[in-house]
Protein backbone atom coordinates (compact mmCIF):
# COMPACT_ATOMS: atom_id res chain seq x y z
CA UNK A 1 39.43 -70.13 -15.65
CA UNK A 2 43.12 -70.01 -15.84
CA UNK A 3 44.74 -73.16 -17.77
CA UNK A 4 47.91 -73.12 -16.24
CA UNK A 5 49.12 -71.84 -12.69
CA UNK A 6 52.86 -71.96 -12.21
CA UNK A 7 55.22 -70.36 -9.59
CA UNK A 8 58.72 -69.06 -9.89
CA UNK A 9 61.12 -71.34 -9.97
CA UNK A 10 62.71 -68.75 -7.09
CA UNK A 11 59.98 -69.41 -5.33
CA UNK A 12 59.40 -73.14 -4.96
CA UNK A 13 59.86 -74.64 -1.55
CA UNK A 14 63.26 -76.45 -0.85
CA UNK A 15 62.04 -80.18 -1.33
CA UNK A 16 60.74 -79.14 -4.53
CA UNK A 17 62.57 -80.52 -7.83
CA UNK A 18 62.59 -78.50 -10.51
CA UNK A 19 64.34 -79.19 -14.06
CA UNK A 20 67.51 -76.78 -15.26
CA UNK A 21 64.50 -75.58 -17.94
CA UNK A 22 61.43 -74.74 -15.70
CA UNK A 23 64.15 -72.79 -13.95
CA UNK A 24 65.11 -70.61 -16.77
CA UNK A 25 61.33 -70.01 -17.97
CA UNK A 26 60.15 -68.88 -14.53
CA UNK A 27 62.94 -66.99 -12.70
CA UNK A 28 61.12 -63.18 -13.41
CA UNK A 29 60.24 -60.82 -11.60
CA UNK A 30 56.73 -61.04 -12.46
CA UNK A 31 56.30 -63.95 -10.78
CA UNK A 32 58.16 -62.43 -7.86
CA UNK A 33 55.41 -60.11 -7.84
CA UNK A 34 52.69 -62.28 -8.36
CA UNK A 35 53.41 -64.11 -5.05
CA UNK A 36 54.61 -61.36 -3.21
CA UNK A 37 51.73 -58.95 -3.71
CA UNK A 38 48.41 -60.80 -5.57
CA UNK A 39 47.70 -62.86 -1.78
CA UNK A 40 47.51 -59.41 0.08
CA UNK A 41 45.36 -58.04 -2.28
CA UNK A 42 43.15 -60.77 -2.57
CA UNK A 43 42.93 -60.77 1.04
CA UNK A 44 42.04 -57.28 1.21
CA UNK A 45 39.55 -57.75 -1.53
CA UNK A 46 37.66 -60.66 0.39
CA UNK A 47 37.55 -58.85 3.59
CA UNK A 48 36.55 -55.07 2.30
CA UNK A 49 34.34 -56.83 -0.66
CA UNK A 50 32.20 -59.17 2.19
CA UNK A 51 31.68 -56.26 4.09
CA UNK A 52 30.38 -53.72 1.69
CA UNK A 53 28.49 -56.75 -0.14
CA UNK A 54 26.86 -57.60 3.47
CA UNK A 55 25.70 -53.66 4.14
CA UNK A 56 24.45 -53.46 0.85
CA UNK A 57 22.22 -56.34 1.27
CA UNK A 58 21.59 -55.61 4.97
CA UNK A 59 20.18 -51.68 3.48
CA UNK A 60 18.16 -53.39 1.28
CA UNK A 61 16.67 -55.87 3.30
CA UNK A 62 15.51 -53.18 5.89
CA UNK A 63 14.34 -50.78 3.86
CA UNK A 64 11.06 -49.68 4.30
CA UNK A 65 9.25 -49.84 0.74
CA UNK A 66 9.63 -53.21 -1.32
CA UNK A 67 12.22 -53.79 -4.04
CA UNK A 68 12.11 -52.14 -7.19
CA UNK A 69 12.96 -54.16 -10.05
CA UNK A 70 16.33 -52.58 -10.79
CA UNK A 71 16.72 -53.43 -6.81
CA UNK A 72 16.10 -56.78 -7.29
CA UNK A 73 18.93 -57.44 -9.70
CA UNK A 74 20.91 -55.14 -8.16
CA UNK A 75 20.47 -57.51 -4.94
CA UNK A 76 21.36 -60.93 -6.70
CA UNK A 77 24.31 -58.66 -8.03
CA UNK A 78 25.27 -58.59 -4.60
CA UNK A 79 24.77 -62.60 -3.47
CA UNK A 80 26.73 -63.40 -6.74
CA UNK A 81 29.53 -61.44 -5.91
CA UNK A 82 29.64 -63.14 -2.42
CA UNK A 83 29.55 -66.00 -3.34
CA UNK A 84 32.42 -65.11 -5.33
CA UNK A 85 34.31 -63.49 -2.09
CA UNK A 86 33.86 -66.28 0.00
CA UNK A 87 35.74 -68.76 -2.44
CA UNK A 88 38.90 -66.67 -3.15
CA UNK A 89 40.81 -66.85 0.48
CA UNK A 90 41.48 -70.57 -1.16
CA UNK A 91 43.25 -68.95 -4.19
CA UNK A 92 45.23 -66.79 -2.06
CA UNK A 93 46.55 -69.62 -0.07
CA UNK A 94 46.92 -71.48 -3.16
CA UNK A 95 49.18 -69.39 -4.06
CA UNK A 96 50.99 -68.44 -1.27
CA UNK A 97 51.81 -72.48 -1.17
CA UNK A 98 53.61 -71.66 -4.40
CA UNK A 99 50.53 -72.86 -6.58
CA UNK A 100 50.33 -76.47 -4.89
CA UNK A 101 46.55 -77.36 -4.57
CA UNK A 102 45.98 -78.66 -1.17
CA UNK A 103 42.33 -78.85 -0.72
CA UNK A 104 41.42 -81.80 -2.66
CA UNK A 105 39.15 -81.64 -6.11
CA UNK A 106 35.86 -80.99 -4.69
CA UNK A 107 36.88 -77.57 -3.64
CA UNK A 108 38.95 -77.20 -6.72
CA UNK A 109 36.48 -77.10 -8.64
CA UNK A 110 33.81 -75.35 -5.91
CA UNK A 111 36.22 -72.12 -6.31
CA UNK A 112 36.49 -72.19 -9.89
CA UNK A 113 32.78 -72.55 -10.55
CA UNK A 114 31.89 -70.09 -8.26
CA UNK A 115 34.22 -67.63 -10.96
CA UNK A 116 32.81 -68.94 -13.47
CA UNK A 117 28.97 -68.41 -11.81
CA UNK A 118 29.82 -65.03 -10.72
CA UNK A 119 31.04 -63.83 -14.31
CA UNK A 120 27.82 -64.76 -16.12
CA UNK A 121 24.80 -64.07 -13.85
CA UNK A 122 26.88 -60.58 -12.70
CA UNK A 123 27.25 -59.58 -16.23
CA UNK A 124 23.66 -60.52 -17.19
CA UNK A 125 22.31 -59.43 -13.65
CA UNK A 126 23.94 -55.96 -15.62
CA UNK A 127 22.61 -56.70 -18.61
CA UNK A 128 18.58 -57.26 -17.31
CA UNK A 129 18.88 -53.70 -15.17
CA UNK A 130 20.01 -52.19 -18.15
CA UNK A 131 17.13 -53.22 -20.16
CA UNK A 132 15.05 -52.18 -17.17
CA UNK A 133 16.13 -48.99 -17.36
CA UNK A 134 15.63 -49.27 -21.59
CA UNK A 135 11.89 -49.88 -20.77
CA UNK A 136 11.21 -47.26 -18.61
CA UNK A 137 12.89 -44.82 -20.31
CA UNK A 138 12.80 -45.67 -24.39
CA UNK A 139 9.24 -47.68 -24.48
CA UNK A 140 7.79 -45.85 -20.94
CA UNK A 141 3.79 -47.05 -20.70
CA UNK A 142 4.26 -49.05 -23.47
CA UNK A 143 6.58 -51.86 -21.83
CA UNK A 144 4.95 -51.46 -18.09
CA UNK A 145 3.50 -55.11 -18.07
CA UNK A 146 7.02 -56.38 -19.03
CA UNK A 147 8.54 -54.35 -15.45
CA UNK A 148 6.46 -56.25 -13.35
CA UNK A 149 8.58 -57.63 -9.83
CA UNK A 150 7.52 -61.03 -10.79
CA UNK A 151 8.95 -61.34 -13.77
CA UNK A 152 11.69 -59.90 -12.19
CA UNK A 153 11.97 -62.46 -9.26
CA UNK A 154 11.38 -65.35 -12.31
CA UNK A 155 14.37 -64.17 -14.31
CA UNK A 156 17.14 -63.85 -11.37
CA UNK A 157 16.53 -67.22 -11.42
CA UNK A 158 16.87 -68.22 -14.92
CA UNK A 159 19.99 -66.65 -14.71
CA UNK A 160 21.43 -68.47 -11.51
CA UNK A 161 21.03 -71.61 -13.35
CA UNK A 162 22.34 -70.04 -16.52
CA UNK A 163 25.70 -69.48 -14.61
CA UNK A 164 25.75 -72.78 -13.00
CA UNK A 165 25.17 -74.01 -16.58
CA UNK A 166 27.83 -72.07 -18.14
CA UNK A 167 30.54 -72.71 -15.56
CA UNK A 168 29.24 -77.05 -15.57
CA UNK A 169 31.13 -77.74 -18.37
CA UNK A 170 34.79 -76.20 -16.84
CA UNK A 171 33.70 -78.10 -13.76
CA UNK A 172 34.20 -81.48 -15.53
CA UNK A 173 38.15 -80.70 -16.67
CA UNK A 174 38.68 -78.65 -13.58
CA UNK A 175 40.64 -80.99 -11.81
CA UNK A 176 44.18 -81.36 -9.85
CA UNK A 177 46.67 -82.71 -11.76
CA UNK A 178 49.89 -83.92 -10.52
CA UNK A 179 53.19 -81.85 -12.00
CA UNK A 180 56.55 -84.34 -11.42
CA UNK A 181 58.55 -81.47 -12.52
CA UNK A 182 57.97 -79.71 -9.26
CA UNK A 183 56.31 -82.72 -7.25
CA UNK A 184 53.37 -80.39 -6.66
CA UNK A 185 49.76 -80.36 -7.14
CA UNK A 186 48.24 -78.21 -9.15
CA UNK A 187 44.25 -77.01 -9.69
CA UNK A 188 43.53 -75.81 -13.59
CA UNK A 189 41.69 -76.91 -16.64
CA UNK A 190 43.21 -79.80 -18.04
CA UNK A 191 41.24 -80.24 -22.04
CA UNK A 192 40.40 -83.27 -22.80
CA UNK A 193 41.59 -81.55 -26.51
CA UNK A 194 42.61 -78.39 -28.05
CA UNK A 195 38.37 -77.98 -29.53
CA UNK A 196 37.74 -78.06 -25.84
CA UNK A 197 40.24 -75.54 -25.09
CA UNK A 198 38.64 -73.19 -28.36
CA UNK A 199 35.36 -73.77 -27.21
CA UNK A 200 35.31 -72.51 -24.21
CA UNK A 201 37.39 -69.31 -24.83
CA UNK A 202 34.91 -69.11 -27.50
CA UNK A 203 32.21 -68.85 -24.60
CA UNK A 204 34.32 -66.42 -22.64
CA UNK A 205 34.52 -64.36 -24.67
CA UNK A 206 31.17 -64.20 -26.95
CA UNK A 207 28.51 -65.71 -24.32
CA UNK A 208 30.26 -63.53 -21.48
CA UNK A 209 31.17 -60.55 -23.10
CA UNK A 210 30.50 -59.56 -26.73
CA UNK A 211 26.83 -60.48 -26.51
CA UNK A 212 26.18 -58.94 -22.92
CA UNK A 213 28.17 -55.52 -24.46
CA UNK A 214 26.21 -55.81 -26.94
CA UNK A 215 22.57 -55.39 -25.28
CA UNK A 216 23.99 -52.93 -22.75
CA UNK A 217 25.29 -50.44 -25.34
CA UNK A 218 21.75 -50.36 -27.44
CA UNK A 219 20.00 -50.32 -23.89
CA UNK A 220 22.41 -47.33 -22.74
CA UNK A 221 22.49 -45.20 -26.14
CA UNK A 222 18.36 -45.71 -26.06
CA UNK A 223 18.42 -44.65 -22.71
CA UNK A 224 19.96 -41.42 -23.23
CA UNK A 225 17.90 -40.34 -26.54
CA UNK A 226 15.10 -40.82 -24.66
CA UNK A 227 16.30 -38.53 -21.87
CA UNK A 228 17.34 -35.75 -24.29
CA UNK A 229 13.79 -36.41 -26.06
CA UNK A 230 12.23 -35.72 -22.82
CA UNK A 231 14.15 -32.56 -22.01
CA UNK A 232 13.47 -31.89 -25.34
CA UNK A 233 9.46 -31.36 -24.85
CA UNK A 234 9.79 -30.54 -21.64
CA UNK A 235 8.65 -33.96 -20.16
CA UNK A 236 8.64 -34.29 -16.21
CA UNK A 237 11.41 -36.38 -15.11
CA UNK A 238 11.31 -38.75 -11.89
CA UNK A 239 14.50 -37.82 -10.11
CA UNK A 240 14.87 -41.35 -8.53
CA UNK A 241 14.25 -42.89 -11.89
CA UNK A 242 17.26 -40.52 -12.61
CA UNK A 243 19.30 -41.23 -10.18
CA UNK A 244 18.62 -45.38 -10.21
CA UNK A 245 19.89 -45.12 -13.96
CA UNK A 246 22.98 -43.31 -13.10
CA UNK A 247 23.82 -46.20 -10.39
CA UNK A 248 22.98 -48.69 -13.29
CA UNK A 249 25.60 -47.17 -15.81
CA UNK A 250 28.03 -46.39 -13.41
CA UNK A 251 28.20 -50.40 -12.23
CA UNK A 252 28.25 -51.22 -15.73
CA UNK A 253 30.78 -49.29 -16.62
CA UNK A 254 32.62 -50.51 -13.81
CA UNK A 255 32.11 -54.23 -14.64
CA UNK A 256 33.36 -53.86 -18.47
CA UNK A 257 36.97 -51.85 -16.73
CA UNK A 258 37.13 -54.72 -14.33
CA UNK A 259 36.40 -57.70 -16.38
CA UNK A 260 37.49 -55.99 -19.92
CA UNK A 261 40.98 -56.81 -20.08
CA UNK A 262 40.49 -60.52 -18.92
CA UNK A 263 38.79 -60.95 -21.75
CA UNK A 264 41.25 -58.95 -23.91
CA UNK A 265 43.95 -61.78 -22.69
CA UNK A 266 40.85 -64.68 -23.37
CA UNK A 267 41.32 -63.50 -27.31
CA UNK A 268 44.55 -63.07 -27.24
CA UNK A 269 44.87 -66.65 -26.01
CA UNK A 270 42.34 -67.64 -28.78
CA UNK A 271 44.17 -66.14 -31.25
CA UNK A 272 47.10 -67.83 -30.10
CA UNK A 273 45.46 -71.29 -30.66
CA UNK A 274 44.13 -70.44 -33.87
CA UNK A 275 47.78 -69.65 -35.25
CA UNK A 276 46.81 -65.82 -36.11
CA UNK A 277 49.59 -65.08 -33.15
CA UNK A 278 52.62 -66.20 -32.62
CA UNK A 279 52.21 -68.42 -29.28
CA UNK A 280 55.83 -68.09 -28.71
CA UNK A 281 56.12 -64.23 -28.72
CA UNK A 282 52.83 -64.10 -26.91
CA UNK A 283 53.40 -66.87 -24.21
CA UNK A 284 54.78 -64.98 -21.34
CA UNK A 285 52.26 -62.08 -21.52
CA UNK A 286 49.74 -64.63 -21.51
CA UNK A 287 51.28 -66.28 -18.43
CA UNK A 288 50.86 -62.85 -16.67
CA UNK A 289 48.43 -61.75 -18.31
CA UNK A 290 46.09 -64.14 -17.05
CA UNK A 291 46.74 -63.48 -13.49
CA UNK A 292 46.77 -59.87 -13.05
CA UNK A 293 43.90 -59.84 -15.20
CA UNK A 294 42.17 -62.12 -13.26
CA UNK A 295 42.79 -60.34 -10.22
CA UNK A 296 41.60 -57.33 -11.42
CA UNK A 297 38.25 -58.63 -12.48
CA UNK A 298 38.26 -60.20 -8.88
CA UNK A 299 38.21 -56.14 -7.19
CA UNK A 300 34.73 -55.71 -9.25
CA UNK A 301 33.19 -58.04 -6.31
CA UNK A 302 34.63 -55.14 -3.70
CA UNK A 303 33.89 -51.57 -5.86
CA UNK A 304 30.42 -52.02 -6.27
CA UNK A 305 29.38 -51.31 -2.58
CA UNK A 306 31.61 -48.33 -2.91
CA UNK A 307 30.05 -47.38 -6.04
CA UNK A 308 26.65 -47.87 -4.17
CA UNK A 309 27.54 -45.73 -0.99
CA UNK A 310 29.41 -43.10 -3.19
CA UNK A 311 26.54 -42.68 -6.13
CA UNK A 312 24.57 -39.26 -4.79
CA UNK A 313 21.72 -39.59 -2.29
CA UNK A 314 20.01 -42.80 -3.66
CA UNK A 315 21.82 -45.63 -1.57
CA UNK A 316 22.87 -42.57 1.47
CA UNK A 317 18.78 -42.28 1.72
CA UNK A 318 18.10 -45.31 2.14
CA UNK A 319 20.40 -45.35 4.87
CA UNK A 320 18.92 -42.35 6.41
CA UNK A 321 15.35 -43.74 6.16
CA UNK A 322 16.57 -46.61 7.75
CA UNK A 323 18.33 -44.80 10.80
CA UNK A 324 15.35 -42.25 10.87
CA UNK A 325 12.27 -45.27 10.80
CA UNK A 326 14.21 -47.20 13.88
CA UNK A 327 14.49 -43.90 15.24
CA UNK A 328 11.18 -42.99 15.27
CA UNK A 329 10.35 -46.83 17.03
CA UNK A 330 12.43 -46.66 19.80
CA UNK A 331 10.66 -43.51 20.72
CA UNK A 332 6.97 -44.14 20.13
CA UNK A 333 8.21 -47.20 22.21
CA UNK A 334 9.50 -44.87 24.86
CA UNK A 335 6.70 -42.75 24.90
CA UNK A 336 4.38 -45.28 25.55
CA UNK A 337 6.10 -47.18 28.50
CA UNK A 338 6.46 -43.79 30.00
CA UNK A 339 2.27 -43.28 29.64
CA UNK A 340 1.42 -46.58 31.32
CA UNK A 341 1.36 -46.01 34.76
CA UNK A 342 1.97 -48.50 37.61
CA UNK A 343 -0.82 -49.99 39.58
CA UNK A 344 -1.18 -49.63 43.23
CA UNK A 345 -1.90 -52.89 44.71
C-alpha cells in the first residue's frame, strides 16, 4: 500500500550506514513519533480489534434465529477485518526493527494483500448492506425476490474474490528490496514504471472509494426519503428494520472517517505524479501522511465491535437472548435430572 517505508536516520541501529543526505532528510520528529508511538497502537489495535471481532462473530453464530441478510454482510465484515488484525503484529515489528523486513517475501506480500483484501470487500461488504437497506426501505415489496439469503451468501463471495483480485496485482511488485544506503531490507511496492504507479492509485482511489461513496450516498439519501414518506402517511415502521439501518449508517460512516483521509493522501500522491503538485513541497507530508493515515484506517478493524455493542438494543439483545436461551437449558436440564428417580435394585 505504502511505496516507500523509511526510518529516522536517529533511529537506525548502530551497524547501520547511512549517507550525510538520508541523514538530513529523516532526522524529524515525525519519524520520532512514528516509531515511538504507531507499534503500541498497532498492538493495541490487534489485540482489542481480535477480541471484539471474535464476540461479534461468536453473538452471531449463537444466536437463535438465522442470519438476516444485512447480518450476513455484516458477518464477512467481521472475517475481513480479522483477517486484517491477524497480519498487522508483522508491521509493528517491522517497524520497531527500524523498517528492516525480516520475514522473507512470502509474508511480505501475505500482509500487504491482506490490506489490500480487507479495503475492498469491507468497503463493498458496506456498500451491499447499504443497498439492502435501499431495497427494503425505497423499493419495499417490490425488490423482495432480490433480498433473498442466497443471493446474499452468493455475493459475499463474489466479493472475496473481488478483493483478492484487486489486491493480485500489488502482490506481484510487493516485494523486499535491498536499500545499500542503510544495509537494510525493506518490504514496499517497487513499479515496474511510473503507469504502474498511476494505475493503481487510480484504483485506490476510484475502484475503492469514489465509486463505493458513490452507491452508499444514493442508497442512504433514498433511505431516508423513504422513511420521512412513511411517517408521512402514517406507514407502520418495523423497529428492528429501524434499528438494523441505524447500525448500517453508523459503520459506514465510520469506514469513510477511518479510511477517508488515506485516500485524501492516495490523490494527493496522484496529483503529485501527474505534475498538478509540486512533489517537492508535498514530499514530506506525503511521507507522513501515508503512515498515520494508514494507521488510522487500520483502528476501523477495532471500532466496529464497539460500534456494534454501543448501537441501542439490537446487538445488547442478541446478547441477552443468548444468555437467557442457555439459561433456560441448563434448567429444563436440571429439572429433569432432578424428576428421574433412582432405582432400587
Amino acid at each position: 500500500m505504502q511505496s516507500e517505508l523509511v526510518s529516522s536516520a536517529m533511529l537506525q541501529p548502530p551497524n547501520a550506514s547511512v549517507t550525510p543526505a538520508y541523514l538530513e532528510f529523516f532526522n524529524s520528529t515525525e519519524w520520532e513519533l512514528v516509531h515511538s508511538i504507531i507499534p503500541p497502537y498497532i498492538f493495541t489495535v490487534c489485540l482489542t480489534g481480535i477480541l471484539g471481532n471474535v464476540l461479534v462473530l461468536v453473538v452471531f453464530l449463537l444466536q437463535g434465529s438465522r442470519w438476516s441478510v444485512p447480518e450476513i454482510y455484516l458477518g464477512n465484515l467481521v472475517l475481513a477485518d480479522l483477517l486484517l488484525l491477524v497480519c498487522l503484529p508483522f508491521w509493528a515489528l517491522n517497524i520497531l526493527n527500524y523498517f528492516m523486513w525480516s520475514y522473507g517475501e512470502i509474508m511480505c506480500k501475505v500482509v500487504h494483500l491482506s490490506i489490500n483484501v480487507n479495503m475492498y470487500t469491507s468497503v463493498y461488504m458496506l456498500v451491499m448492506v447499504n443497498v439492502d437497506r435501499y431495497l427494503a426501505f425505497a423499493l419495499t415489496t417490490k425488490a423482495m425476490w432480490l433480498r433473498r439469503k442466497s443471493y446474499a451468501k452468493f455475493i459475499c463471495v463474489v466479493l472475496w474474490l473481488f478483493g483478492v483480485g484487486m489486491g493480485a496485482p500489488t502482490v506481484c511488485i510487493q516485494k523486499p528490496k535491498d536499500i545499500p544506503a542503510h544495509q537494510a531490507v525493506e518490504c514496499h511496492l517497487d513499479y515496474p514504471n511510473t503507469s504502474w504507479k498511476l494505475a493503481h492509485l487510480l484504483q485506490l482511489n476510484l475502484v475503492g472509494f469514489v465509486l463505493p461513496l458513490l452507491v452508499i450516498t444514493f442508497c442512504c439519501v433514498s433511505i431516508i426519503r423513504a422513511l420521512k414518506q412513511r411517517r408521512h402517511i402514517g406507514y407502520w415502521e418495523d423497529r428492528n428494520d429501524k434499528k438494523a439501518t441505524v447500525l448500517v449508517c453508523a459503520v459506514t460512516l465510520l469506514f469513510l472517517i477511518c479510511w477517508g483521509p488515506f485516500h485524501f493522501v492516495t490523490l494527493i500522491d496522484l496529483l503529485c505524479d501527474l505534475n498538478v503538485l509540486d512533489k517537492n513541497e508535498w514530499s514530506h507530508f506525503l511521507n507522513i501522511g501515508r503512515h498515520c493515515s494508514l494507521y488510522l484506517a487500520f483502528s476501523n478493524s477495532c471500532l466496529n465491535p464497539a460500534l456494534y455493542v454501543c448501537s441501542g438494543k439490537y446487538f445488547k439483545r442478541k446478547v441477552s437472548s443468548i444468555y437467557n436461551r442457555r439459561k433456560r437449558s441448563v434448567l429444563t436440564s436440571a429439572t429433569t435430572a432432578n424428576q428421574i428417580e433412582p432405582v432400587d435394585t
